[in-house]
Protein backbone atom coordinates (compact mmCIF):
# COMPACT_ATOMS: atom_id res chain seq x y z
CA UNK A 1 -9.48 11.19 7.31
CA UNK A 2 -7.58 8.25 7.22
CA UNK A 3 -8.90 6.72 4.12
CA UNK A 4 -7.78 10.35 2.45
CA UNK A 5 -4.17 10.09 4.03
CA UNK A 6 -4.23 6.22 2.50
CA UNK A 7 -5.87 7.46 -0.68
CA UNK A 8 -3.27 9.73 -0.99
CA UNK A 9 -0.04 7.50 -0.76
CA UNK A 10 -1.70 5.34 -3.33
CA UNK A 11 -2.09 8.31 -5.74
CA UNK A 12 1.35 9.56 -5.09
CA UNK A 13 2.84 5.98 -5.48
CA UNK A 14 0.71 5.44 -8.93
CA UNK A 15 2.33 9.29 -10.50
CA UNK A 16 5.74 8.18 -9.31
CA UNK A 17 4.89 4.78 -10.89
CA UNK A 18 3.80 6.19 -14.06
CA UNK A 19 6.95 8.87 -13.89
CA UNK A 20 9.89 5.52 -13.21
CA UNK A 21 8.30 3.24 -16.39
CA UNK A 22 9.15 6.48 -18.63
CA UNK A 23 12.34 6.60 -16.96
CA UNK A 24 12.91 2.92 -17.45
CA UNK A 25 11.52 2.01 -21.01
CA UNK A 26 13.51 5.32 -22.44
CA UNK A 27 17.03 4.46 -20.35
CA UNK A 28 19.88 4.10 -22.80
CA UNK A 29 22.15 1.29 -20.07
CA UNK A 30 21.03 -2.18 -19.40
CA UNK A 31 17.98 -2.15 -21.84
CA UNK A 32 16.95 -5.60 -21.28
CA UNK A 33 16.66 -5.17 -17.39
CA UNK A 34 15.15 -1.64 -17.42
CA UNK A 35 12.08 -2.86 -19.53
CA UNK A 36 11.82 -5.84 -17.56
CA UNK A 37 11.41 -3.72 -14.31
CA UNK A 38 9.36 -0.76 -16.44
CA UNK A 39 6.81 -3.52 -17.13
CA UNK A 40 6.46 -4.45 -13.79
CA UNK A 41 5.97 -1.29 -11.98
CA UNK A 42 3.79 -0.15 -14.78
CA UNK A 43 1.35 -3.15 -13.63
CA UNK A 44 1.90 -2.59 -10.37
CA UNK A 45 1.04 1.65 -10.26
CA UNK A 46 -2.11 0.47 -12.82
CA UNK A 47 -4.10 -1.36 -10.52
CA UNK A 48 -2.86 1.64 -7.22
CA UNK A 49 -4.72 4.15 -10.20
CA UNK A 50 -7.25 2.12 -10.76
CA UNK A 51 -7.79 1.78 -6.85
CA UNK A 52 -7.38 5.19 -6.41
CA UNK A 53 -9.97 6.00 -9.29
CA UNK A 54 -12.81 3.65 -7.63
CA UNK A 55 -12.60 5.14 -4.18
CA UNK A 56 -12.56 8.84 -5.47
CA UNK A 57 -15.67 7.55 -7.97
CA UNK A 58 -13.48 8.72 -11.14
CA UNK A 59 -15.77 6.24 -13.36
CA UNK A 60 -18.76 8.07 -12.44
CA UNK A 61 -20.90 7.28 -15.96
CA UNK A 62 -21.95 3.67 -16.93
CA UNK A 63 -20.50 4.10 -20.53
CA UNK A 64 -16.71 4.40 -18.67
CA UNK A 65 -17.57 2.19 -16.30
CA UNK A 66 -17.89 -0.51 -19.07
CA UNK A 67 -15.09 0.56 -20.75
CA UNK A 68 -13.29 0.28 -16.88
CA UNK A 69 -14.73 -3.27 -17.47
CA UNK A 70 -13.79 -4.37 -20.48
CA UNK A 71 -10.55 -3.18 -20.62
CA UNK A 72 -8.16 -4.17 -16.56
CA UNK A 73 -5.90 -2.31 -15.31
CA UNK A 74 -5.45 -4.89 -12.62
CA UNK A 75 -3.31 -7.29 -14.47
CA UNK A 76 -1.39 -9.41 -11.69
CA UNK A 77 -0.39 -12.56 -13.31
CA UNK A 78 2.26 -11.60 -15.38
CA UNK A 79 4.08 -9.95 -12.39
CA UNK A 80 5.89 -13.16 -11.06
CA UNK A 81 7.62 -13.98 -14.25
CA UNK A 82 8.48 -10.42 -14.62
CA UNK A 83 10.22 -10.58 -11.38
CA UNK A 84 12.55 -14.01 -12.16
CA UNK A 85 13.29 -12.54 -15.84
CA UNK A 86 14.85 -9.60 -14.26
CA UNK A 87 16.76 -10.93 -11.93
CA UNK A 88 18.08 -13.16 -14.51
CA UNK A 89 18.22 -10.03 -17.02
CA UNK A 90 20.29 -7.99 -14.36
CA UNK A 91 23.26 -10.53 -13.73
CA UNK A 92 23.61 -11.83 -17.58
CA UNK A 93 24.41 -9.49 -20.15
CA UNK A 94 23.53 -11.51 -22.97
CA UNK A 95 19.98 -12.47 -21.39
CA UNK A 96 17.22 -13.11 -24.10
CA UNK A 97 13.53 -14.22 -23.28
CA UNK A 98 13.05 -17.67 -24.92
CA UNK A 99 10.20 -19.02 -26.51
CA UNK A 100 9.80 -21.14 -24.06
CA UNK A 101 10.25 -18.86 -21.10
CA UNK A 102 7.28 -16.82 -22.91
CA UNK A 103 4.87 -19.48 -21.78
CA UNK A 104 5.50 -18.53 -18.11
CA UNK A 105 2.91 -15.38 -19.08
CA UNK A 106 0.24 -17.60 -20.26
CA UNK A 107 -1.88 -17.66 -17.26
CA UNK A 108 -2.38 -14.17 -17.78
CA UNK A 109 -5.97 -15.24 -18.76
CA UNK A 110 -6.80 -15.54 -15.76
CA UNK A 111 -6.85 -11.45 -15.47
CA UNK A 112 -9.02 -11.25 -18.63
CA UNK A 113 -11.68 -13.90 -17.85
CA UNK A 114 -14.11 -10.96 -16.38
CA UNK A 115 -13.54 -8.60 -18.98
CA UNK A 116 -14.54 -11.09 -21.50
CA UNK A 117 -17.30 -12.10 -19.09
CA UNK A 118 -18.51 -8.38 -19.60
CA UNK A 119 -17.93 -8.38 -23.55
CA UNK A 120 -19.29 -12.04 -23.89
CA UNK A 121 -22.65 -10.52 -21.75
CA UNK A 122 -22.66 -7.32 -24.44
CA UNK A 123 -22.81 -8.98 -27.34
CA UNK A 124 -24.78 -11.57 -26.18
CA UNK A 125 -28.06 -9.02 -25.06
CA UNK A 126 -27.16 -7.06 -28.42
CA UNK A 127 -28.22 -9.78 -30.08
CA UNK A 128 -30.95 -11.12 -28.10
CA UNK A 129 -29.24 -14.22 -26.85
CA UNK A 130 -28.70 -13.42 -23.34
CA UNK A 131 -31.21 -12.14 -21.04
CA UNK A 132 -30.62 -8.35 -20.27
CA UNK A 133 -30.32 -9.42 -16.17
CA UNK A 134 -26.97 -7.89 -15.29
CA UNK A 135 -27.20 -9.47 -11.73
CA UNK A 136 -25.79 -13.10 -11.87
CA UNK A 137 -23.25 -11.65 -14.27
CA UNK A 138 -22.31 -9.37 -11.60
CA UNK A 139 -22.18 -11.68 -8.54
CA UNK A 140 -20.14 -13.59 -10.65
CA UNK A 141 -17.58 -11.30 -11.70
CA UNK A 142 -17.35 -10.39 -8.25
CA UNK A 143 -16.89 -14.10 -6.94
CA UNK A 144 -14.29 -14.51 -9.72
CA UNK A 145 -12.07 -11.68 -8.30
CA UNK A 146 -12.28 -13.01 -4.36
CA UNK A 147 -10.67 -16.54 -5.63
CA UNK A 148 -8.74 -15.17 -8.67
CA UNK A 149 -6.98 -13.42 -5.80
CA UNK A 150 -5.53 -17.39 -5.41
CA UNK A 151 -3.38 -18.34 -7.91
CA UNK A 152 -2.55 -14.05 -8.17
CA UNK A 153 -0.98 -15.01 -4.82
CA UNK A 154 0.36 -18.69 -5.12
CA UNK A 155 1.88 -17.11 -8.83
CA UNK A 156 3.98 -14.32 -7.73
CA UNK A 157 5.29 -16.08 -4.35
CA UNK A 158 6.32 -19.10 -6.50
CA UNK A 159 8.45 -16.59 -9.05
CA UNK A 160 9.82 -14.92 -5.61
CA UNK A 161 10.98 -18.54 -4.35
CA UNK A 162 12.75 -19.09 -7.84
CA UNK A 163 14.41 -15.23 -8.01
CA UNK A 164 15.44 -16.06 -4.72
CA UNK A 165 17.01 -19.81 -5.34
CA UNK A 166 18.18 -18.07 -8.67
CA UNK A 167 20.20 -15.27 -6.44
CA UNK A 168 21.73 -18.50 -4.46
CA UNK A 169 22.41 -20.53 -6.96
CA UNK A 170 24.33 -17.87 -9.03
CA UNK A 171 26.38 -16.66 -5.94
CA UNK A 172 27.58 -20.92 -4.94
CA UNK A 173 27.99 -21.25 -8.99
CA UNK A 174 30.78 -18.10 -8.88
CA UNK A 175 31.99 -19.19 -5.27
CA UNK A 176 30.85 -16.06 -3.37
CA UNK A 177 32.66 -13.75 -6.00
CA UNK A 178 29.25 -12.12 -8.24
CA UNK A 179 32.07 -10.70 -11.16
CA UNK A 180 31.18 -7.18 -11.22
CA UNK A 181 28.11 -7.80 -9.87
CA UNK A 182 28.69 -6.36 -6.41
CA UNK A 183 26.21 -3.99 -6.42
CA UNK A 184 23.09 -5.48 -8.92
CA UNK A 185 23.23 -8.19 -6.40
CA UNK A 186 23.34 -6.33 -3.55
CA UNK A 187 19.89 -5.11 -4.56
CA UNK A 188 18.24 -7.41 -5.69
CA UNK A 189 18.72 -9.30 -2.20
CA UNK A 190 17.10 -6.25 -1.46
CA UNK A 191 14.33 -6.06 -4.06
CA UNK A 192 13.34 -9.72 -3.17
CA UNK A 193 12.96 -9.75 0.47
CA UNK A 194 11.10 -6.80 -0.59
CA UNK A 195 8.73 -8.87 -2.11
CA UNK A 196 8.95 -11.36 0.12
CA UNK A 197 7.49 -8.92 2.97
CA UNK A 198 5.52 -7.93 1.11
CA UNK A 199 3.77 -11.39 -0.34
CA UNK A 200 3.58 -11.60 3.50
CA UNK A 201 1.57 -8.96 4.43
CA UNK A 202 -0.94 -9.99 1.46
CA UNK A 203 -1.94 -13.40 2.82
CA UNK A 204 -2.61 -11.99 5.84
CA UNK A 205 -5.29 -10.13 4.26
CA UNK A 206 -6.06 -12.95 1.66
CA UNK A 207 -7.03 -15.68 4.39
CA UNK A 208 -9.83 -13.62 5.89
CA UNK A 209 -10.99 -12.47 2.31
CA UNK A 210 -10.92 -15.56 0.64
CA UNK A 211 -13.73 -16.39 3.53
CA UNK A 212 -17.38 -15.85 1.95
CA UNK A 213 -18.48 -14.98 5.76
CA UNK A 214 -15.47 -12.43 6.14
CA UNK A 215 -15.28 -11.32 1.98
CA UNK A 216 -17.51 -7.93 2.67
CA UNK A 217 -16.18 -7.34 6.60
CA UNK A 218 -12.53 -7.26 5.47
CA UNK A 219 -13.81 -4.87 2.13
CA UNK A 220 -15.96 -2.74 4.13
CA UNK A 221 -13.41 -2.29 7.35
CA UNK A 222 -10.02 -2.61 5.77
CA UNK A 223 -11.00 -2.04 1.46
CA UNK A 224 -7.64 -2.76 -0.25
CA UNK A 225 -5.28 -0.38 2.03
CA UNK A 226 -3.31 -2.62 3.71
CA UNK A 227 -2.41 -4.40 0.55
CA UNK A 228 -1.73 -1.28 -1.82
CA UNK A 229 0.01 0.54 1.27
CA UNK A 230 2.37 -1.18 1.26
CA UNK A 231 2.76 -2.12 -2.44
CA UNK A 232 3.29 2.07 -2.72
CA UNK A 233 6.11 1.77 -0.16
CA UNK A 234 7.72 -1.07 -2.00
CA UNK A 235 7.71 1.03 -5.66
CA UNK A 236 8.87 3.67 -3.70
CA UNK A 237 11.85 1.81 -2.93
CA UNK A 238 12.40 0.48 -5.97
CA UNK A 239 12.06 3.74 -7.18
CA UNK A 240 14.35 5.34 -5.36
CA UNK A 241 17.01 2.70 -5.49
């Protein structure tokens, strides 16, 4: 009953998700920002509907469970930079993404390295150079996620501590006085310690599942709720702000 009720605030985050990027990417004031932010809960409500979709066995066929596979919808590593360009793209007008600011989304390989695990194993038993033994390919897909789960963490709390030292720096720069910006900055005080809590409540979860002993208790007992809980209560927010 619980795991429905859960279940069900990740579902309802992921439509309202999927309902806000429209909003955003199609807003006609403070383009830059909006997509920015559209981006980011876009990520964000993929990887609630694809968490929703495993538990309620959506993929129920093998041929779109290795399309699941091949192509994420849990794409975490661009989410930090997201957050820092944003902040920056909400208190500059003239705020353009340079090249090299571009390079901060580089490590998104590290989402992709199982997908190409999968396509690397399909091609590879198509043409008779890989034994068809799914297993070790599987175990190590799985591994892969437990400690990708690492720099996913040490990633997005490092782009919190800059939006953060970013917010400070800006308001000692102007002396206290934002320039208009009463209100922007008001919330996005707001939309980091938002982040901040909510970075929080992730390593408590992370410690115990990063823990080969603990990996499958904290999975079986817990799944992913109280991470994607409260990552629906935080889009909510944003939403609604």
């Amino acid at each position: 009953m619980i795991s429905k009720i859960f279940s069900t605030i990740i579902l309802l985050g992921a439509i309202q998700g999927f309902i806000v990027t429209g909003l955003l990417l199609f807003s006609k004031t403070n383009k830059k920002a909006n997509r920015l932010l559209a981006f980011l809960i876009l990520l964000i409500t993929l990887a609630s509907f694809n968490l929703y979709g495993n538990y309620s066995n959506w993929v129920g066929s093998n041929i779109l469970r290795d399309i699941a596979q091949i192509f994420p919808m849990v794409i975490v590593m661009p989410l930090g930079p997201l957050i820092w360009l944003y902040v920056q793209a909400m208190l500059n007008r003239e705020f353009e993404i340079s090249k090299k600011q571009r390079r901060h989304f580089y490590p998104i390989l590290i989402d992709f390295v199982p997908s190409l695990a999968v396509i690397f194993y399909f091609i590879g038993t198509a043409t008779n150079l890989i034994v068809r033994k799914p297993g070790p390919w599987v175990n190590f897909i799985d591994t892969y996620n437990v400690y990708a789960d690492i720099p996913r963490w040490l990633s997005v709390t490092c782009y919190v501590w800059l939006s953060a030292k970013y917010l400070s720096a800006y308001k000692n720069r102007t002396n206290g006085n934002v320039n208009g910006y009463e209100n922007n900055f008001k919330w996005l005080l707001q939309f980091i310690k938002a982040f901040m809590v909510f970075q929080s409540v992730w390593f408590i979860y992370l410690v115990p599942y990063i823990i080969p002993r603990y990996t499958g208790f904290m999975l079986n007992t817990f799944n992913w709720y109280p991470v994607y809980v409260p990552l629906a209560r935080c889009y909510f927010m944003i939403s609604i702000k």
